[in-house]
C-alpha atoms as a PDB file:
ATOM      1  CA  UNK A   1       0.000   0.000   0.000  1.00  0.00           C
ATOM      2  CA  UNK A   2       1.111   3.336  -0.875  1.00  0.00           C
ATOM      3  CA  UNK A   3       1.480   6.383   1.471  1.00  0.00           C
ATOM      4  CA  UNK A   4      -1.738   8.269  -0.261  1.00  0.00           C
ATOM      5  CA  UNK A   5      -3.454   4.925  -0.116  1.00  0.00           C
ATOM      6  CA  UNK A   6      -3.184   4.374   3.602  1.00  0.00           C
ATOM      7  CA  UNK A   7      -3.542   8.455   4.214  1.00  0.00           C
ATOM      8  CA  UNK A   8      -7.041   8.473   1.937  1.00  0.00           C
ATOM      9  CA  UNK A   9      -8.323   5.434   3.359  1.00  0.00           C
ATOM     10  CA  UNK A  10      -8.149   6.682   7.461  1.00  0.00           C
ATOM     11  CA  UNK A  11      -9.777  10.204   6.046  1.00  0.00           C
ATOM     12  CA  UNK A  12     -12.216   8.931   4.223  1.00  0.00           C
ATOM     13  CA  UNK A  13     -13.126   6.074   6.953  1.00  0.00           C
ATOM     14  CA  UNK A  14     -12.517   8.645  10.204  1.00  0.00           C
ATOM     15  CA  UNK A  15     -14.080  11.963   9.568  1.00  0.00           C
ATOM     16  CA  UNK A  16     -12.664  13.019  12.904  1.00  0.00           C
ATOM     17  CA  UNK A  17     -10.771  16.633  14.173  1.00  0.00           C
ATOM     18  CA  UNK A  18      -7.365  16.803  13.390  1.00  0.00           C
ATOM     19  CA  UNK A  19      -7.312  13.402  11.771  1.00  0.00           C
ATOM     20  CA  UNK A  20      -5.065  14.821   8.681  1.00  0.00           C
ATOM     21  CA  UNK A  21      -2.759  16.261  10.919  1.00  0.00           C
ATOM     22  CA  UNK A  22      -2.859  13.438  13.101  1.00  0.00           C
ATOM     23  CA  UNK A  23      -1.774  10.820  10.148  1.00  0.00           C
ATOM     24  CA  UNK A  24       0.866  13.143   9.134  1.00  0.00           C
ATOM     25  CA  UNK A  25       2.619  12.385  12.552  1.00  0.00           C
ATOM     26  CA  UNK A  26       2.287   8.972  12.689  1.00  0.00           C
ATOM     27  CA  UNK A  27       3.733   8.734   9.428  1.00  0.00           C
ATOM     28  CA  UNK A  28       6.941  10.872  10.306  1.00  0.00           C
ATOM     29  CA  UNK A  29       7.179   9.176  13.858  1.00  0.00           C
ATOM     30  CA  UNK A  30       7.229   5.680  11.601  1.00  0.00           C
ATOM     31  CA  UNK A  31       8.861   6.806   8.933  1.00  0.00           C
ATOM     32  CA  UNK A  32      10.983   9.004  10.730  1.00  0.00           C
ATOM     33  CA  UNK A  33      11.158  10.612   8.076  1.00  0.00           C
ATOM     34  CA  UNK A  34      10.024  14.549   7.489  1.00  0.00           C
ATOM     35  CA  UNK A  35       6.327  16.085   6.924  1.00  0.00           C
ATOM     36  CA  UNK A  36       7.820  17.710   3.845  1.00  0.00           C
ATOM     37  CA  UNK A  37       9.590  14.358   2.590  1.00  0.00           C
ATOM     38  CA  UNK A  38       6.511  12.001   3.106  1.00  0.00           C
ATOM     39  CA  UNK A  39       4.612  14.861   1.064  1.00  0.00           C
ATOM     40  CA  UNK A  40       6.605  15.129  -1.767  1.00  0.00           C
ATOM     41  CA  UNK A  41       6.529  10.879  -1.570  1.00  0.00           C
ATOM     42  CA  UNK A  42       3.182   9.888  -1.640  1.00  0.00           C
ATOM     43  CA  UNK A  43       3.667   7.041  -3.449  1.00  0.00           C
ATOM     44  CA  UNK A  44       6.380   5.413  -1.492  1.00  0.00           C
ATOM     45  CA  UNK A  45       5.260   2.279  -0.899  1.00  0.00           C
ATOM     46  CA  UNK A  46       4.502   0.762   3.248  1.00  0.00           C
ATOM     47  CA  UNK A  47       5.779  -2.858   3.471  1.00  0.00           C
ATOM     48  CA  UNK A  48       3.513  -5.084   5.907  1.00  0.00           C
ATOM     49  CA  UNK A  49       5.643  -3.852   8.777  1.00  0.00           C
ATOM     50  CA  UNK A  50       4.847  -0.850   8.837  1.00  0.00           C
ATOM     51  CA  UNK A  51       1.527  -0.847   7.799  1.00  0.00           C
ATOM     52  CA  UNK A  52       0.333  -2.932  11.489  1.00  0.00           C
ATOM     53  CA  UNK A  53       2.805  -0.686  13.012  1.00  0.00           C
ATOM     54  CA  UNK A  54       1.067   2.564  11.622  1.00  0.00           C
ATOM     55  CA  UNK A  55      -2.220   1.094  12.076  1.00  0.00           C
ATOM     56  CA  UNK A  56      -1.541  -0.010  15.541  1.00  0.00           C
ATOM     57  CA  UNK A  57      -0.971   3.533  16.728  1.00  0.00           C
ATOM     58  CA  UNK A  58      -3.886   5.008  14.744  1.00  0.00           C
ATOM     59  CA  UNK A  59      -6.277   2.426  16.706  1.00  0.00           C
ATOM     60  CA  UNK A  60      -4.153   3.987  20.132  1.00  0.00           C
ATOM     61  CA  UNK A  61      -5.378   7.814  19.022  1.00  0.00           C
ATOM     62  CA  UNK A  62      -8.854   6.769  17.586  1.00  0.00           C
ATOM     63  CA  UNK A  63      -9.538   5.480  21.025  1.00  0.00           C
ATOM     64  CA  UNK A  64      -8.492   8.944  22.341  1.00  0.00           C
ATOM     65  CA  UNK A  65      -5.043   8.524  23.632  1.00  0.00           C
ATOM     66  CA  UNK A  66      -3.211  12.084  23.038  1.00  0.00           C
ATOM     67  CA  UNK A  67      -1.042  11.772  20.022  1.00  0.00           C
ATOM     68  CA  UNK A  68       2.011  13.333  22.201  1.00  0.00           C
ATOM     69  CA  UNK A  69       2.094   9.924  24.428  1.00  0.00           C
ATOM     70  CA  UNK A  70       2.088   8.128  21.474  1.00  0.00           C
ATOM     71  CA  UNK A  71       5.289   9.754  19.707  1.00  0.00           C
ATOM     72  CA  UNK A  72       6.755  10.810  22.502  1.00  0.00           C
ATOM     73  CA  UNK A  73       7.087  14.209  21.378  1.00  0.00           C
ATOM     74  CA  UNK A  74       5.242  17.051  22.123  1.00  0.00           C
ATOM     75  CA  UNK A  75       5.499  20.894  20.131  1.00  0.00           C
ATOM     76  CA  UNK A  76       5.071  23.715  22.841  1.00  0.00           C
ATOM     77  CA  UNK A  77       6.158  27.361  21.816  1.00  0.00           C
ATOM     78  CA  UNK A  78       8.576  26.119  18.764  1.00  0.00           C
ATOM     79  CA  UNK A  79      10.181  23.637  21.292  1.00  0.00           C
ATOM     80  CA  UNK A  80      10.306  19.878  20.766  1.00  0.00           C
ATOM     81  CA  UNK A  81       9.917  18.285  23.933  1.00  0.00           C
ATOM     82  CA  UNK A  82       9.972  14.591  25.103  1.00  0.00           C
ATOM     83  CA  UNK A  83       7.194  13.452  26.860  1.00  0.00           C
ATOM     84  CA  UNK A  84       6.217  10.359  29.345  1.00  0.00           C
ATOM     85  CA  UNK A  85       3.061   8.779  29.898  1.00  0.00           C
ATOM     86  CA  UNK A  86       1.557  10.212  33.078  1.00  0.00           C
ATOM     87  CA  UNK A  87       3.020  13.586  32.562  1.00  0.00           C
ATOM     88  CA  UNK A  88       1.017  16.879  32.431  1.00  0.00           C
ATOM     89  CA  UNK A  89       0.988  17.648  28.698  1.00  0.00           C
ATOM     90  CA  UNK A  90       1.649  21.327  28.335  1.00  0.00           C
ATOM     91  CA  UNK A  91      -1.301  23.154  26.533  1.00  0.00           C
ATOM     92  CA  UNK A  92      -1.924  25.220  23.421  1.00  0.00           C
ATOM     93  CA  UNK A  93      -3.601  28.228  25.763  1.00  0.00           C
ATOM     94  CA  UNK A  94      -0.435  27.868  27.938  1.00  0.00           C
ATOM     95  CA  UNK A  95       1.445  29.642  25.886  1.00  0.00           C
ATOM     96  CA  UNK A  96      -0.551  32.897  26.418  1.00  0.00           C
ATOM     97  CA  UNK A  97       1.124  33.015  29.862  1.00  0.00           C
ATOM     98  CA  UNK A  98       4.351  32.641  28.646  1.00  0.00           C
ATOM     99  CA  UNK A  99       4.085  35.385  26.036  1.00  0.00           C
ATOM    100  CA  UNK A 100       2.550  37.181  29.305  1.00  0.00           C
ATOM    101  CA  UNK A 101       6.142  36.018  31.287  1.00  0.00           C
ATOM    102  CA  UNK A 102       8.166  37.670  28.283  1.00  0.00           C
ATOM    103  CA  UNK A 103       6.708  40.393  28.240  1.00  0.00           C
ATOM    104  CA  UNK A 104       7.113  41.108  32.185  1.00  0.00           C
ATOM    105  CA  UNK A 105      10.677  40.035  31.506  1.00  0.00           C
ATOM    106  CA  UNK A 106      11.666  42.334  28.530  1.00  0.00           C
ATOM    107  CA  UNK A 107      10.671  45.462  30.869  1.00  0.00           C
ATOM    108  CA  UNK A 108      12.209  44.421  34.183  1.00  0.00           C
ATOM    109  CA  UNK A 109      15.453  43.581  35.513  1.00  0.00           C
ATOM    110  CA  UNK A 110      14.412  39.441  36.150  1.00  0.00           C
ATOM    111  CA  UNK A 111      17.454  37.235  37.500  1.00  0.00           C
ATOM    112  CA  UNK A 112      15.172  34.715  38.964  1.00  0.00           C
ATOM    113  CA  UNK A 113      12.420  32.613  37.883  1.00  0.00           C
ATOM    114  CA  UNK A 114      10.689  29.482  39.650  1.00  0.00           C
ATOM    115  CA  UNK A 115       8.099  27.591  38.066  1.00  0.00           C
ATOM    116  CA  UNK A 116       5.911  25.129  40.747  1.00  0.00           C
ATOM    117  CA  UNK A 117       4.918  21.573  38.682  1.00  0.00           C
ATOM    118  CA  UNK A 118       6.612  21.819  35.903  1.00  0.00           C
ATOM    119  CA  UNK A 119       5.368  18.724  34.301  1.00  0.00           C
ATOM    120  CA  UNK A 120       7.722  18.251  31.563  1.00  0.00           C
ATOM    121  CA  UNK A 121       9.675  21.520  31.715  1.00  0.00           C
ATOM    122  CA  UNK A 122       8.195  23.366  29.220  1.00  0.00           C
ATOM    123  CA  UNK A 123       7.238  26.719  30.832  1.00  0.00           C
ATOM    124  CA  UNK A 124      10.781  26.777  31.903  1.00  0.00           C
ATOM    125  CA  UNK A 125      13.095  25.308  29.175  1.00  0.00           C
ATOM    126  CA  UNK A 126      11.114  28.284  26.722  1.00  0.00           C
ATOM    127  CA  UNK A 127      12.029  30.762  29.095  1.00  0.00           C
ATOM    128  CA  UNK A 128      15.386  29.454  29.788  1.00  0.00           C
ATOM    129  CA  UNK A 129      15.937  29.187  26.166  1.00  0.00           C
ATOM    130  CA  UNK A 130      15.058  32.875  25.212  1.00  0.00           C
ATOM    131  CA  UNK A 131      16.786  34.948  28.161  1.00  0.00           C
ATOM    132  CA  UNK A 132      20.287  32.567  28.821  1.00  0.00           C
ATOM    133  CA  UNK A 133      21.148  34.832  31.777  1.00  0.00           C
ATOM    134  CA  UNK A 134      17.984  34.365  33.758  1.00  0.00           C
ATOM    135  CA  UNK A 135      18.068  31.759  36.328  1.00  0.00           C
ATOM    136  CA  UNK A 136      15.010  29.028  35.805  1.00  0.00           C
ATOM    137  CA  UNK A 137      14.670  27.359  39.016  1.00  0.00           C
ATOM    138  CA  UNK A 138      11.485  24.591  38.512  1.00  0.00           C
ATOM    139  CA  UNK A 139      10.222  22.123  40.971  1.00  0.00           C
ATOM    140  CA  UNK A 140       7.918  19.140  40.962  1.00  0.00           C
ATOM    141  CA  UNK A 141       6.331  16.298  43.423  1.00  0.00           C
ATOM    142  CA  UNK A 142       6.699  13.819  40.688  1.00  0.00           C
ATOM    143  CA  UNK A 143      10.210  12.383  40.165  1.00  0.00           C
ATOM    144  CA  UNK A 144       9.533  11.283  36.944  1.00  0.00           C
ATOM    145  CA  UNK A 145       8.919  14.780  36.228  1.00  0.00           C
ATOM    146  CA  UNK A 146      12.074  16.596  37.498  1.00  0.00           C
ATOM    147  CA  UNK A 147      14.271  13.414  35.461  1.00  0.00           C
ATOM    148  CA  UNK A 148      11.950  14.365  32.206  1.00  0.00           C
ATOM    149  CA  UNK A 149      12.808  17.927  32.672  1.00  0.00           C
ATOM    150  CA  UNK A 150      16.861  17.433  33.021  1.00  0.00           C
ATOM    151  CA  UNK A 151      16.325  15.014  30.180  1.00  0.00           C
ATOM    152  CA  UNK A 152      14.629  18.186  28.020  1.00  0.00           C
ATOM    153  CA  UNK A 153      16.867  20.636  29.328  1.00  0.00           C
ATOM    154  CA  UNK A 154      19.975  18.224  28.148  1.00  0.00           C
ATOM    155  CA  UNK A 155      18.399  17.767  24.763  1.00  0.00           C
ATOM    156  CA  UNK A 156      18.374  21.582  24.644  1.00  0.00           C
ATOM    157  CA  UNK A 157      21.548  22.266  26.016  1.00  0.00           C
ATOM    158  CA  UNK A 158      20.749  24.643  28.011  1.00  0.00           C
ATOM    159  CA  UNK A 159      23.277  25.699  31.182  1.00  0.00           C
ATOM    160  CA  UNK A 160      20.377  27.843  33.199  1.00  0.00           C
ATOM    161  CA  UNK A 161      18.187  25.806  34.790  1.00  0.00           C
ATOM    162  CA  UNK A 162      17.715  23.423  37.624  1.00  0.00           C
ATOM    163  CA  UNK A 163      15.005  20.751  38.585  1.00  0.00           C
ATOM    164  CA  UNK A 164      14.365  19.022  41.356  1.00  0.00           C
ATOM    165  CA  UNK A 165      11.629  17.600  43.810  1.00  0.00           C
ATOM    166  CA  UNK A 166       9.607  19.690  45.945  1.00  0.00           C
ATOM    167  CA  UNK A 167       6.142  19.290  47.343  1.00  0.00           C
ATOM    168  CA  UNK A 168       5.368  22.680  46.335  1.00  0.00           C
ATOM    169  CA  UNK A 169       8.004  24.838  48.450  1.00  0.00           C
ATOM    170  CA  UNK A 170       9.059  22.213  50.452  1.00  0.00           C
ATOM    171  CA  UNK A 171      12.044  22.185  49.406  1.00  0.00           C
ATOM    172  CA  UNK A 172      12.958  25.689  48.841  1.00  0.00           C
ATOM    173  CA  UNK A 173      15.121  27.496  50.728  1.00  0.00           C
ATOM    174  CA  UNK A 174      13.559  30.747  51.388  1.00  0.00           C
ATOM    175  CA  UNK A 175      16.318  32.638  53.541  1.00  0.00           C
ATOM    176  CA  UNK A 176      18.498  31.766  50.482  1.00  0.00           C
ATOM    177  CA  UNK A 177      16.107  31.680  47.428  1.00  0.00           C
ATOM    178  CA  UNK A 178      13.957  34.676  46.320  1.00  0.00           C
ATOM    179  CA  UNK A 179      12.705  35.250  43.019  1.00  0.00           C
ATOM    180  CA  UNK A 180      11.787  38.257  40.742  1.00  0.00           C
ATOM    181  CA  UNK A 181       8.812  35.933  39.276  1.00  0.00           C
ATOM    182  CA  UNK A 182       6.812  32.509  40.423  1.00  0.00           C
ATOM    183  CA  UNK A 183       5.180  30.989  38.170  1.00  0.00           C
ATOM    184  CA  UNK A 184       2.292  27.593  38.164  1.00  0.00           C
ATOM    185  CA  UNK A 185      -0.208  26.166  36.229  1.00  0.00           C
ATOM    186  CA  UNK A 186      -1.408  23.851  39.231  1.00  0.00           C
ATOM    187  CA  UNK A 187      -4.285  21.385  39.407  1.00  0.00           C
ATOM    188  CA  UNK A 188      -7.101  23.102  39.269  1.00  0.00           C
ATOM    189  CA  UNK A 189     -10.369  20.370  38.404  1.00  0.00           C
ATOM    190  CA  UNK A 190     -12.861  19.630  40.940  1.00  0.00           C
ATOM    191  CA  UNK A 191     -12.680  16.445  42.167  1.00  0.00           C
ATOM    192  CA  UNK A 192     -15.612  14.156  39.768  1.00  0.00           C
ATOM    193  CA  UNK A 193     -15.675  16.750  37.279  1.00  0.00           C
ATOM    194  CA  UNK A 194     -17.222  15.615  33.990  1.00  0.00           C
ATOM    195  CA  UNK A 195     -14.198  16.936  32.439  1.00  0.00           C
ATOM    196  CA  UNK A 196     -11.930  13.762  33.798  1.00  0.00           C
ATOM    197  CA  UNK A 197     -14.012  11.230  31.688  1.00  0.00           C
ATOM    198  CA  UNK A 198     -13.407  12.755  28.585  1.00  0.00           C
ATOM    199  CA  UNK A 199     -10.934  12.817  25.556  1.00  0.00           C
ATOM    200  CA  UNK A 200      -7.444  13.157  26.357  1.00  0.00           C
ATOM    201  CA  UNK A 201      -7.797  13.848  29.954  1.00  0.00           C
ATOM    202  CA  UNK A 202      -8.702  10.080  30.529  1.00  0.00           C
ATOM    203  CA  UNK A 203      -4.984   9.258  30.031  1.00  0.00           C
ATOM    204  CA  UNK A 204      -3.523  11.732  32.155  1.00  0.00           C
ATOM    205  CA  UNK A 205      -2.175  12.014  35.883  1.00  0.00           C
ATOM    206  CA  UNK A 206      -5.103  12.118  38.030  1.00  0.00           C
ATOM    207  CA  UNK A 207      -2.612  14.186  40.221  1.00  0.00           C
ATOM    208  CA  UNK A 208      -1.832  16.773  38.577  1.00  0.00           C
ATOM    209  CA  UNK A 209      -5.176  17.650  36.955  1.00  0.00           C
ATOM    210  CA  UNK A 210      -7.178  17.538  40.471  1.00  0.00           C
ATOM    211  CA  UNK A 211      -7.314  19.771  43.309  1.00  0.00           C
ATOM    212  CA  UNK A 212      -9.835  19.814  46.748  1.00  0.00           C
ATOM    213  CA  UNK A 213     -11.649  22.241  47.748  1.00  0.00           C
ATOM    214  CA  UNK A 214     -13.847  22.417  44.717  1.00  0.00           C
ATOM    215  CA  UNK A 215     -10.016  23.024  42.646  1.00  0.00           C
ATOM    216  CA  UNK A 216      -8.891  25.734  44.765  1.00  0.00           C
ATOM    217  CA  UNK A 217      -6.677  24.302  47.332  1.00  0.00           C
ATOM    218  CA  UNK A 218      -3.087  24.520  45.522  1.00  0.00           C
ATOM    219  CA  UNK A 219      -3.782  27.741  43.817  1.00  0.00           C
ATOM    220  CA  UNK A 220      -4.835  29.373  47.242  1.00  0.00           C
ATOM    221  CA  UNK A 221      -2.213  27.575  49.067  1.00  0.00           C
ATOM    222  CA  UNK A 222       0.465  29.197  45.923  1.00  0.00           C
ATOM    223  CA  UNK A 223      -0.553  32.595  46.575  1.00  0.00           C
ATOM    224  CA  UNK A 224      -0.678  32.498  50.515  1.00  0.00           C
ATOM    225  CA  UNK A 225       2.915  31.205  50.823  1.00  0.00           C
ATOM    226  CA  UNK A 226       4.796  32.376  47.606  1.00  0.00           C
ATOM    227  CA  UNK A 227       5.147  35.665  49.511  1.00  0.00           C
ATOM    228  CA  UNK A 228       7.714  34.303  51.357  1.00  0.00           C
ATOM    229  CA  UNK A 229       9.998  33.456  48.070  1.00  0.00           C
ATOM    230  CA  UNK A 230       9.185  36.283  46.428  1.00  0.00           C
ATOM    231  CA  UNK A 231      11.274  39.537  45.915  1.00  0.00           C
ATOM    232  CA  UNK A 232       9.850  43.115  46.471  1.00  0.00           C
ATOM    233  CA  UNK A 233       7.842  44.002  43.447  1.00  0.00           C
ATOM    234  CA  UNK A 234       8.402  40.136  42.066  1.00  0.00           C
ATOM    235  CA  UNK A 235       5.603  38.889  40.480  1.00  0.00           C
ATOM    236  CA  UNK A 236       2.587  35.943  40.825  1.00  0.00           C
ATOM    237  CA  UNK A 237       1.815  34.287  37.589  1.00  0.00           C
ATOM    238  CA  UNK A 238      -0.958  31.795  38.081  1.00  0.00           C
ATOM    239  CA  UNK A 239      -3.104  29.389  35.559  1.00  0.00           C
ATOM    240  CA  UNK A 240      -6.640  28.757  37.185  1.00  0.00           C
ATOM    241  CA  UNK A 241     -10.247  27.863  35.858  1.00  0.00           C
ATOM    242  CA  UNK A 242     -12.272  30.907  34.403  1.00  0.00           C
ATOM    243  CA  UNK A 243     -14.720  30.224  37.027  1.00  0.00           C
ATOM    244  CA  UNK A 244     -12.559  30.955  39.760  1.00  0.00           C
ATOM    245  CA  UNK A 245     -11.078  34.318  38.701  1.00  0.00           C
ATOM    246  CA  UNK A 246     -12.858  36.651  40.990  1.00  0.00           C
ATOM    247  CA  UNK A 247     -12.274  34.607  43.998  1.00  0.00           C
ATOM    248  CA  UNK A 248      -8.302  34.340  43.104  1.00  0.00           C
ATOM    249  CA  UNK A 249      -8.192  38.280  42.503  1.00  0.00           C
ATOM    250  CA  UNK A 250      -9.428  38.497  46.325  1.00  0.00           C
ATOM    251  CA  UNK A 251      -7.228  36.403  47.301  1.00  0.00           C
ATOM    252  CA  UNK A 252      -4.660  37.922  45.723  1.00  0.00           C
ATOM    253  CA  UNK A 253      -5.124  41.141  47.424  1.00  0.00           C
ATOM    254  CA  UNK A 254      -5.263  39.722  50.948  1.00  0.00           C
ATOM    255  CA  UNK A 255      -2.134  38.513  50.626  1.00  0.00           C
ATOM    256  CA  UNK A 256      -0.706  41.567  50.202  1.00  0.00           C
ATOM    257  CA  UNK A 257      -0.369  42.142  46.405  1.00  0.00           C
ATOM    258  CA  UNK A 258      -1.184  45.563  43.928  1.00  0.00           C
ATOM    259  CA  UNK A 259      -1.399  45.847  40.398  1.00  0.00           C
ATOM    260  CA  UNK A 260      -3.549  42.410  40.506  1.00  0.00           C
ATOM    261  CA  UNK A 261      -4.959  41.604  36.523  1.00  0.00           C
ATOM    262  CA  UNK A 262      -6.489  38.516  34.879  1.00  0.00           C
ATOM    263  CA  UNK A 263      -6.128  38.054  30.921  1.00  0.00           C
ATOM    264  CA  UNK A 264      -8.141  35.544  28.618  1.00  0.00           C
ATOM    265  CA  UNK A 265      -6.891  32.881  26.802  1.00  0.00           C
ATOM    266  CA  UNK A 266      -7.716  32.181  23.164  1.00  0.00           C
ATOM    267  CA  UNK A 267     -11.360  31.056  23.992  1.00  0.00           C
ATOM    268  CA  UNK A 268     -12.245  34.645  25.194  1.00  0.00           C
ATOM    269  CA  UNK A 269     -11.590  32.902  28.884  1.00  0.00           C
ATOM    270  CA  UNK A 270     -10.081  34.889  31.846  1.00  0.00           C
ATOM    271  CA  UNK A 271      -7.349  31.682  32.820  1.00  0.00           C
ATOM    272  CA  UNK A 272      -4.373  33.447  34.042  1.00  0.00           C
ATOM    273  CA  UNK A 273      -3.676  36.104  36.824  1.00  0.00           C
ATOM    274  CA  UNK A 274      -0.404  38.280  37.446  1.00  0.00           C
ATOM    275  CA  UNK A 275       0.108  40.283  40.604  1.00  0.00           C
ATOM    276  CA  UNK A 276       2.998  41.846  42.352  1.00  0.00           C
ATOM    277  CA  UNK A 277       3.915  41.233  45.568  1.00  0.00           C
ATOM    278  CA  UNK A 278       4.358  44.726  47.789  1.00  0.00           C
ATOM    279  CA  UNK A 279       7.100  43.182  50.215  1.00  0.00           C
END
């Protein structure tokens, strides 16, 4: 069977989102060869092999595994990143707070940046990547996490950041350690939410999609203590639900910070809040 063949035959059978984009990967991932090579080769022809293999993987994503666990690889602000099963996988609307961090960045005077749960590293090695003399300090509860990070970071070859486990601040050194900017897209889903049972979220760490206290309890627990790592004037970037941004922006201000702002995300959705810490 030829490439088209195989490619016409899953489009024509799966009228499902992304499924052109979707094939396209697999193909490359069992190729391993380029998007631009397989489409200027559509009639190369797939030995038996390769077919089960590529067919194998499309049954995987038509049940609704994400296509990043699958690869391995996952594409997060012009970044290739390796990714393990059971890690967060970093978002599309994510990278509205980092273009929100850059921005904060290119008008301050930043040395210091930690990022709490950093899944896979991604918030950090993009930051780390486009300012080499910042400092990117990230932390995580899951040890597969902080070694996935490294691993990135390696790939990258980047000399600016370090990982390592900490239940939140934990372990962080506050008398030693303050930063210009903390940053976290915590767990944030209610506990049962609908949300859990579908698509890709099925697959992914219950742990680091769920919070108590109706999804509030990390994010309020962030803001109450991060003013004890925090410079004068450094910065609170947080990731929450769109339901929940009036109660953060309270909570913000009890805790003793100004200049307090949510922004939307792509859907029109207010999911991220900056504030700065008075000191």
């Amino acid at each position: 069977m030829r490439i088209i063949d195989w490619f016409n035959k899953k489009v024509k059978l799966y009228k499902i989102y992304n499924i052109y984009k979707d094939c396209l990967y697999l193909l490359n991932f069992v190729l391993k060869k380029s998007v631009f090579w397989i489409l200027l080769n559509k009639n190369f022809l797939l030995n038996k092999h390769i077919l089960l293999c590529l067919n194998i993987l499309f049954i995987r994503r038509l049940r609704g595994e994400p296509l990043s666990y699958i690869i391995g690889i996952h594409y997060f602000y012009n970044l290739s990143l390796k990714i393990f099963f059971d890690i967060f996988i970093p978002r599309f609307e994510t990278e509205v707070m980092v273009s929100l961090i850059v921005s904060i960045i290119k008008k301050h005077k930043i040395l210091d940046i930690l990022e709490l749960g950093i899944g896979s590293g991604a918030i950090s090695l993009v930051l780390a990547k486009k300012f080499p003399n910042i400092k990117v300090t990230g932390i995580d509860i899951n040890f597969l996490a902080v070694y996935l990070s490294n691993l990135n970071a390696k790939r990258l070859r980047l000399k600016n950041t370090s990982f390592f486990y900490s239940n939140w601040f934990s372990h962080v050194n506050f008398k030693n350690s303050l930063y210009n900017i903390i940053i976290s897209n915590p767990p944030y889903i209610k506990k049962n939410s609908c949300f859990l049972f579908k698509g890709d979220l099925r697959y992914e760490s219950y742990f680091s999609l769920v919070s108590y206290n109706n999804g509030l309890k990390d994010i309020l627990y962030i803001i109450k203590y991060s003013t004890f790592f925090l410079k004068k004037n450094g910065y609170l970037i947080i990731e929450h639900d769109h339901l929940h941004v009036k109660l953060i922006y309270y909570y913000f201000i009890i805790n003793f910070y100004k200049d307090v702002k949510s922004y939307k995300d792509y859907n029109n959705l207010y999911r991220f809040t900056i504030g700065r810490f008075l000191g």
